[in-house]
Protein backbone atom coordinates (compact mmCIF):
# COMPACT_ATOMS: atom_id res chain seq x y z
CA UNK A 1 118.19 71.09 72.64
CA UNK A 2 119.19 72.98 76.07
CA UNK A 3 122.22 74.29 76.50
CA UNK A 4 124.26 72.13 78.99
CA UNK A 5 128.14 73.03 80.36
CA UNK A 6 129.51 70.21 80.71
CA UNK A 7 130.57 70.44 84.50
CA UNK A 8 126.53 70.90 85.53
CA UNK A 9 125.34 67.69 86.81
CA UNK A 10 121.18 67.44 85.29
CA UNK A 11 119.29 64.88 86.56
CA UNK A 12 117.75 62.77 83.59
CA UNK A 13 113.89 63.28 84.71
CA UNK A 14 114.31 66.71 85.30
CA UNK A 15 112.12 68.85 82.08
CA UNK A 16 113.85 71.34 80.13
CA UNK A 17 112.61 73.45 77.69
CA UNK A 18 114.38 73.12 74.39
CA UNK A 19 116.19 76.61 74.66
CA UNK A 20 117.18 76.53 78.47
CA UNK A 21 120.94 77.58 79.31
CA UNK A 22 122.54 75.80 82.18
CA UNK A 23 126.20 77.17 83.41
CA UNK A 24 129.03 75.80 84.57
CA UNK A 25 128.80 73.77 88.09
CA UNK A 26 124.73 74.10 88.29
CA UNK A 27 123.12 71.03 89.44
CA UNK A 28 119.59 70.35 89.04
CA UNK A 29 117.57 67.46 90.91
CA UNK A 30 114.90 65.28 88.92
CA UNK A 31 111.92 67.26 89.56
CA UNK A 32 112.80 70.57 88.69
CA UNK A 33 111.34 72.06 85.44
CA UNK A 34 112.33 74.85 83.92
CA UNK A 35 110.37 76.67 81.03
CA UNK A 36 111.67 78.29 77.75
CA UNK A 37 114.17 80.81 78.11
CA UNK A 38 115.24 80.15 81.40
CA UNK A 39 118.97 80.82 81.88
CA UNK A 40 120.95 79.53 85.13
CA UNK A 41 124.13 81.36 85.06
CA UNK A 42 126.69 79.55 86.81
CA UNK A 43 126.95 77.19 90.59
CA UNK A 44 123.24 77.54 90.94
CA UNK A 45 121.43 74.56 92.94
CA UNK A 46 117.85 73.39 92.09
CA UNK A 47 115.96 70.90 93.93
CA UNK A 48 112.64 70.11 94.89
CA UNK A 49 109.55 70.43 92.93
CA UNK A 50 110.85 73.38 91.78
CA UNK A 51 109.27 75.31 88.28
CA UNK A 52 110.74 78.16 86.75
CA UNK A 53 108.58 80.36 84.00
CA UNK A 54 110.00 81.46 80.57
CA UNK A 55 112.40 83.81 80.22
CA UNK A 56 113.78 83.88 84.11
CA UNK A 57 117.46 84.12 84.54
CA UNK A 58 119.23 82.97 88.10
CA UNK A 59 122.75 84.16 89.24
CA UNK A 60 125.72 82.47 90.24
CA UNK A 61 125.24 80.27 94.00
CA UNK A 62 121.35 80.59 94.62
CA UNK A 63 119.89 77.82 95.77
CA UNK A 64 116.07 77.26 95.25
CA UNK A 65 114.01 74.57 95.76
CA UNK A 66 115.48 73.10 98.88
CA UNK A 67 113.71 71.75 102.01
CA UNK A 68 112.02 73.94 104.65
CA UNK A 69 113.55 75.06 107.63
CA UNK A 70 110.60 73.75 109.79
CA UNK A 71 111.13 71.18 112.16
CA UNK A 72 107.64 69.76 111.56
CA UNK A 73 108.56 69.16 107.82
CA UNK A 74 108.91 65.10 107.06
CA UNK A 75 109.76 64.95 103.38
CA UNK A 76 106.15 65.90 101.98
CA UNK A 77 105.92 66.61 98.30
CA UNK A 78 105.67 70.63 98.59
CA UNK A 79 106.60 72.93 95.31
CA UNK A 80 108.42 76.06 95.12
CA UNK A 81 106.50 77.78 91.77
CA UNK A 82 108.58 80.58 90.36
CA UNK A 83 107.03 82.72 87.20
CA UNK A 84 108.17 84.35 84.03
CA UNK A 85 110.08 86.65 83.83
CA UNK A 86 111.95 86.59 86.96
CA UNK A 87 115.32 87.97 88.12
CA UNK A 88 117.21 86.05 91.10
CA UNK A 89 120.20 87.49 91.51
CA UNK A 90 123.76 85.99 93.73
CA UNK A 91 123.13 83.76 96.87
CA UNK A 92 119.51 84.04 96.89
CA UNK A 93 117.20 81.19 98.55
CA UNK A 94 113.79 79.81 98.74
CA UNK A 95 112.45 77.08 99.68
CA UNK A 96 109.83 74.38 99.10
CA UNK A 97 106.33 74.82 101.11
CA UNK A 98 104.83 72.76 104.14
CA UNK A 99 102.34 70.10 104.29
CA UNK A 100 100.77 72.91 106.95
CA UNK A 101 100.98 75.84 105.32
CA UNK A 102 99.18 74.90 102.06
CA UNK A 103 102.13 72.66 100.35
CA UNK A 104 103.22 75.97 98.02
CA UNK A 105 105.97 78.36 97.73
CA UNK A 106 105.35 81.00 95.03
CA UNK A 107 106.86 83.48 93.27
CA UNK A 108 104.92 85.38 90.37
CA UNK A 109 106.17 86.99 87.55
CA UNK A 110 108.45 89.67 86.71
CA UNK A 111 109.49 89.72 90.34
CA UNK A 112 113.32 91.32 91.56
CA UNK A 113 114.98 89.26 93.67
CA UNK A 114 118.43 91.09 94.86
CA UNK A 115 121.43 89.65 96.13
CA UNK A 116 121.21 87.35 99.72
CA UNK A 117 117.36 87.50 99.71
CA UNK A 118 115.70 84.90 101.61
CA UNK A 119 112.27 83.52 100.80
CA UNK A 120 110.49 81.20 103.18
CA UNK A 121 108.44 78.07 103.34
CA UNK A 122 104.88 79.20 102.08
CA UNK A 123 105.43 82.20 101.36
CA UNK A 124 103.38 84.02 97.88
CA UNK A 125 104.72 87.06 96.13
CA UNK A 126 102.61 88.22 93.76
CA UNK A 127 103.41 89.47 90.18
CA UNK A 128 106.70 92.64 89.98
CA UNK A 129 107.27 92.23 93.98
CA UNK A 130 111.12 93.69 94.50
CA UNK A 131 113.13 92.56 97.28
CA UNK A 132 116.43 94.59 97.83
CA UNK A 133 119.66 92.77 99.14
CA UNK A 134 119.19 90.73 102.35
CA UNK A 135 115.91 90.58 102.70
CA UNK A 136 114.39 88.11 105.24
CA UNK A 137 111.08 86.67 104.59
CA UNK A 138 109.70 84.23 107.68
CA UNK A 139 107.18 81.64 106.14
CA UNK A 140 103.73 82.41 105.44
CA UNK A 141 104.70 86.20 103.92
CA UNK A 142 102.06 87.09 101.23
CA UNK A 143 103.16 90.39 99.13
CA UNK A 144 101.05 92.06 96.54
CA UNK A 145 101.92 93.50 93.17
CA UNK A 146 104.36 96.03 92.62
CA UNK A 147 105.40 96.16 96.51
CA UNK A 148 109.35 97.12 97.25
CA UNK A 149 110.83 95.46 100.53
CA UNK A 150 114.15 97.52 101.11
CA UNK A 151 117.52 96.05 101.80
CA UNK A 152 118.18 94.37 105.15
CA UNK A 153 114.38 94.05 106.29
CA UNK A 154 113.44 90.94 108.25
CA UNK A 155 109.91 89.97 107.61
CA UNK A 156 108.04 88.34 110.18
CA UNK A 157 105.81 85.09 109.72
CA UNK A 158 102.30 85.31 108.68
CA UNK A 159 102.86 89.03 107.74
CA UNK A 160 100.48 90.81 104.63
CA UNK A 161 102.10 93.46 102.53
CA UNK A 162 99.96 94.97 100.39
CA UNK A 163 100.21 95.65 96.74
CA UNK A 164 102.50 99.04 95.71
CA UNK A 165 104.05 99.23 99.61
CA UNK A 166 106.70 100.17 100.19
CA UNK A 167 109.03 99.14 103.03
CA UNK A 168 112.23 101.05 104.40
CA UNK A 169 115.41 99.19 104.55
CA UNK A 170 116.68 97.69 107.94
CA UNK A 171 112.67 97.74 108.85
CA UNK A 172 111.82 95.12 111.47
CA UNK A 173 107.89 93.95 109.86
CA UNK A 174 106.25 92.48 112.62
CA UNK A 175 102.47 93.89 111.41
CA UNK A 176 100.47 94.21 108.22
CA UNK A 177 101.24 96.62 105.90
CA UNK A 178 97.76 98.48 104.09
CA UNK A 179 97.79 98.62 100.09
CA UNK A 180 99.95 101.62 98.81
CA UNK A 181 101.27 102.11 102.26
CA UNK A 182 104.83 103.38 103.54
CA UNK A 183 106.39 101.81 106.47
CA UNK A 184 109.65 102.41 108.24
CA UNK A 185 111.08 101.71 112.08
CA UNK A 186 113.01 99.33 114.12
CA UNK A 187 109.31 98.21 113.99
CA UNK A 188 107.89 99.45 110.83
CA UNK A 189 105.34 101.85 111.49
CA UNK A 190 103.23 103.64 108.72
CA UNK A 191 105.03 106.87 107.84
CA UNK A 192 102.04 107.61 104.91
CA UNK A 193 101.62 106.66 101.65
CA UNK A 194 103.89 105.28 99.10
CA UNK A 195 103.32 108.30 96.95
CA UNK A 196 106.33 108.11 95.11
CA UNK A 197 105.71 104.70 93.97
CA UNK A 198 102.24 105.53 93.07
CA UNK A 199 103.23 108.42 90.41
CA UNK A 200 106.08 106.17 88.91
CA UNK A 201 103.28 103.62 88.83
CA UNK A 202 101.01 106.21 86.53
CA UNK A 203 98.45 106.80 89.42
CA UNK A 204 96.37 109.96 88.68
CA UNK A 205 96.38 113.16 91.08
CA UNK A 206 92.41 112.11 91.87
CA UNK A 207 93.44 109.07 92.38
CA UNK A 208 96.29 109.61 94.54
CA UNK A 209 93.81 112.24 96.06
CA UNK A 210 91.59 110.55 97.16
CA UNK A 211 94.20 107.56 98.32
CA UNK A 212 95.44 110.04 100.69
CA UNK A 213 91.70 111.47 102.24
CA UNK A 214 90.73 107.85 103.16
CA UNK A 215 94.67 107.57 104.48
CA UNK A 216 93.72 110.34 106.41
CA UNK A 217 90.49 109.56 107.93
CA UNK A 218 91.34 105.61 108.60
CA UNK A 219 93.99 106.53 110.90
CA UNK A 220 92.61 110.10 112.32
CA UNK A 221 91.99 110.11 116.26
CA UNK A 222 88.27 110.16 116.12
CA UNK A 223 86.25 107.16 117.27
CA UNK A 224 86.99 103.27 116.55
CA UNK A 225 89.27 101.77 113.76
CA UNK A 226 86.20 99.81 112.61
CA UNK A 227 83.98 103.28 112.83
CA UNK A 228 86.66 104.81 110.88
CA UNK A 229 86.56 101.88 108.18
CA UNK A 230 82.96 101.75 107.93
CA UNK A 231 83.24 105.34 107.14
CA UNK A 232 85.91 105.15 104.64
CA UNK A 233 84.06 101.83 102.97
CA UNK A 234 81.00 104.32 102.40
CA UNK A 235 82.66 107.51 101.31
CA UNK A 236 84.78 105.60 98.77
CA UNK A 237 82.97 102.48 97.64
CA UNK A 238 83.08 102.99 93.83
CA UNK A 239 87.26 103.80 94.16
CA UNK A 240 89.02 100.46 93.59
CA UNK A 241 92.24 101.75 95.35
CA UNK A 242 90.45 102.83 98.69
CA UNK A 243 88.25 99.43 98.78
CA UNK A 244 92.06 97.37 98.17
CA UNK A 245 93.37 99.25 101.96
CA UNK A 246 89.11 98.53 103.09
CA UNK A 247 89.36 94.45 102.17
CA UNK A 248 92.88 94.46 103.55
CA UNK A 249 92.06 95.41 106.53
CA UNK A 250 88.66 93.27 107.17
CA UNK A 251 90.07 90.36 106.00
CA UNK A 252 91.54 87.86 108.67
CA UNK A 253 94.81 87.84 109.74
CA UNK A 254 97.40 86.26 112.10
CA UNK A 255 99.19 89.46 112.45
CA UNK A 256 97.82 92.99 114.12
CA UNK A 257 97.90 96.19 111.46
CA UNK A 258 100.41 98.33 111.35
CA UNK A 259 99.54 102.09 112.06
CA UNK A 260 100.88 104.92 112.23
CA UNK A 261 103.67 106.12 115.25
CA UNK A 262 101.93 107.49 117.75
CA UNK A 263 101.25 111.18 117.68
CA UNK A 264 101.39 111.23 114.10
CA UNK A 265 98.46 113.14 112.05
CA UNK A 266 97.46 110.21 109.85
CA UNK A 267 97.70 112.70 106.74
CA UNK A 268 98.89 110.01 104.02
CA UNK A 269 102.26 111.65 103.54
């Protein structure tokens, strides 16, 4: 039977697992479900069609599940998914998707939430995703696997972060960020590779190698980008991590790439 304090107020229709701890002050609306494990600390606020996988623990005065901040949003049933594993530390938020941007908020697993982190309307984080304090997420945000978005960086809307970046803190992200990439600025521009990241990660030296040739040659001064990516597509099409930055790239977007500053050598850090 879950583990109630008896100052939370739990709706009756919302699901509980049987082992699920809820805090004191925590109030949780009648859709919410929340898997095995989960823990809910103390004052947290669920809402929504909110889900929470086994095993994720929230901190005192987040507040997930809650309506968009989109003026176009009438009251449509849109989820906020949240996975296994997760941490969501102090006065976190995210919120429910739009009817327009695909209905769907999500959150995979073993992500890092840090303190004051926001998390917009339609936005997908995929599995181990770390945001440091503050973070700022517009809606629409998609970040792969393993990326880290440092503390204080507002994220603009429709922006793709690809898996194991790496983002600066106080970095304004107004442009795409390429798989394994580093990015830093007022507006984030590509400083190189994430090459720390990739070692703690258990990349190989070929690997990280060859990572940093097609870096290299992508952003080099000779010819067209789409030359350049044509070029890297054939030199590396049997390397998984080169074709990740390739289908990144050629795949549609609402938001220009970011490069890097101008002047710089392109050499992958």
């Amino acid at each position: 039977m879950p583990k109630i304090h008896p100052t939370a107020v739990v709706d009756s229709a919302a699901r509980l697992a049987d082992d699920v701890e809820i805090g004191p002050y925590c109030v949780i609306g009648p859709h919410v479900t929340l898997a095995s494990g989960v823990r809910l600390m103390a004052h947290v606020l669920i809402d929504g069609r909110t889900s929470l996988g086994s095993g994720t623990v929230v901190f005192p005065y987040a507040a997930l599940g809650l309506v968009p901040q989109h003026l176009n949003y009438k009251g449509e049933p849109t989820t906020l998914s949240i996975g296994a594993g997760a941490v969501v530390r102090e006065h976190v938020t995210m919120h429910v998707g739009t009817a327009q941007g695909g209905g769907a908020t999500v959150v995979g697993d073993n992500c890092f939430i840090m303190v004051g982190a926001h998390v917009a309307h339609d936005c997908h984080l995929e599995n181990n995703v770390m945001l440091t304090n503050s973070v700022a997420l517009g809606g629409h945000v998609t970040i792969g696997e393993f990326a880290i978005i440092g503390g204080q960086c507002g994220v603009q809307q429709h922006v793709r972060i690809g898996r194991h970046a790496m983002i600066g803190g106080k970095t304004g992200v107004d442009r795409d960020i390429i798989p394994y990439g580093s990015a830093q600025g007022n507006r984030a521009k590509l400083s190189g590779l994430n090459l720390i990241g990739l070692k703690r990660r258990g990349f190989s030296r070929d690997d990280i190698q060859k990572l940093r040739s097609a870096y290299g040659l992508l952003f080099s001064h000779e010819g067209t980008m789409a030359e350049r990516l044509s070029e890297v597509a054939d030199l590396y099409s049997h390397h998984a991590g080169v074709m990740d930055i390739v289908r990144f790239v050629r795949a549609d977007s609402n938001r220009p790439l970011c490069t890097p500053a101008s002047g710089s050598n392109g050499n992958g850090g």
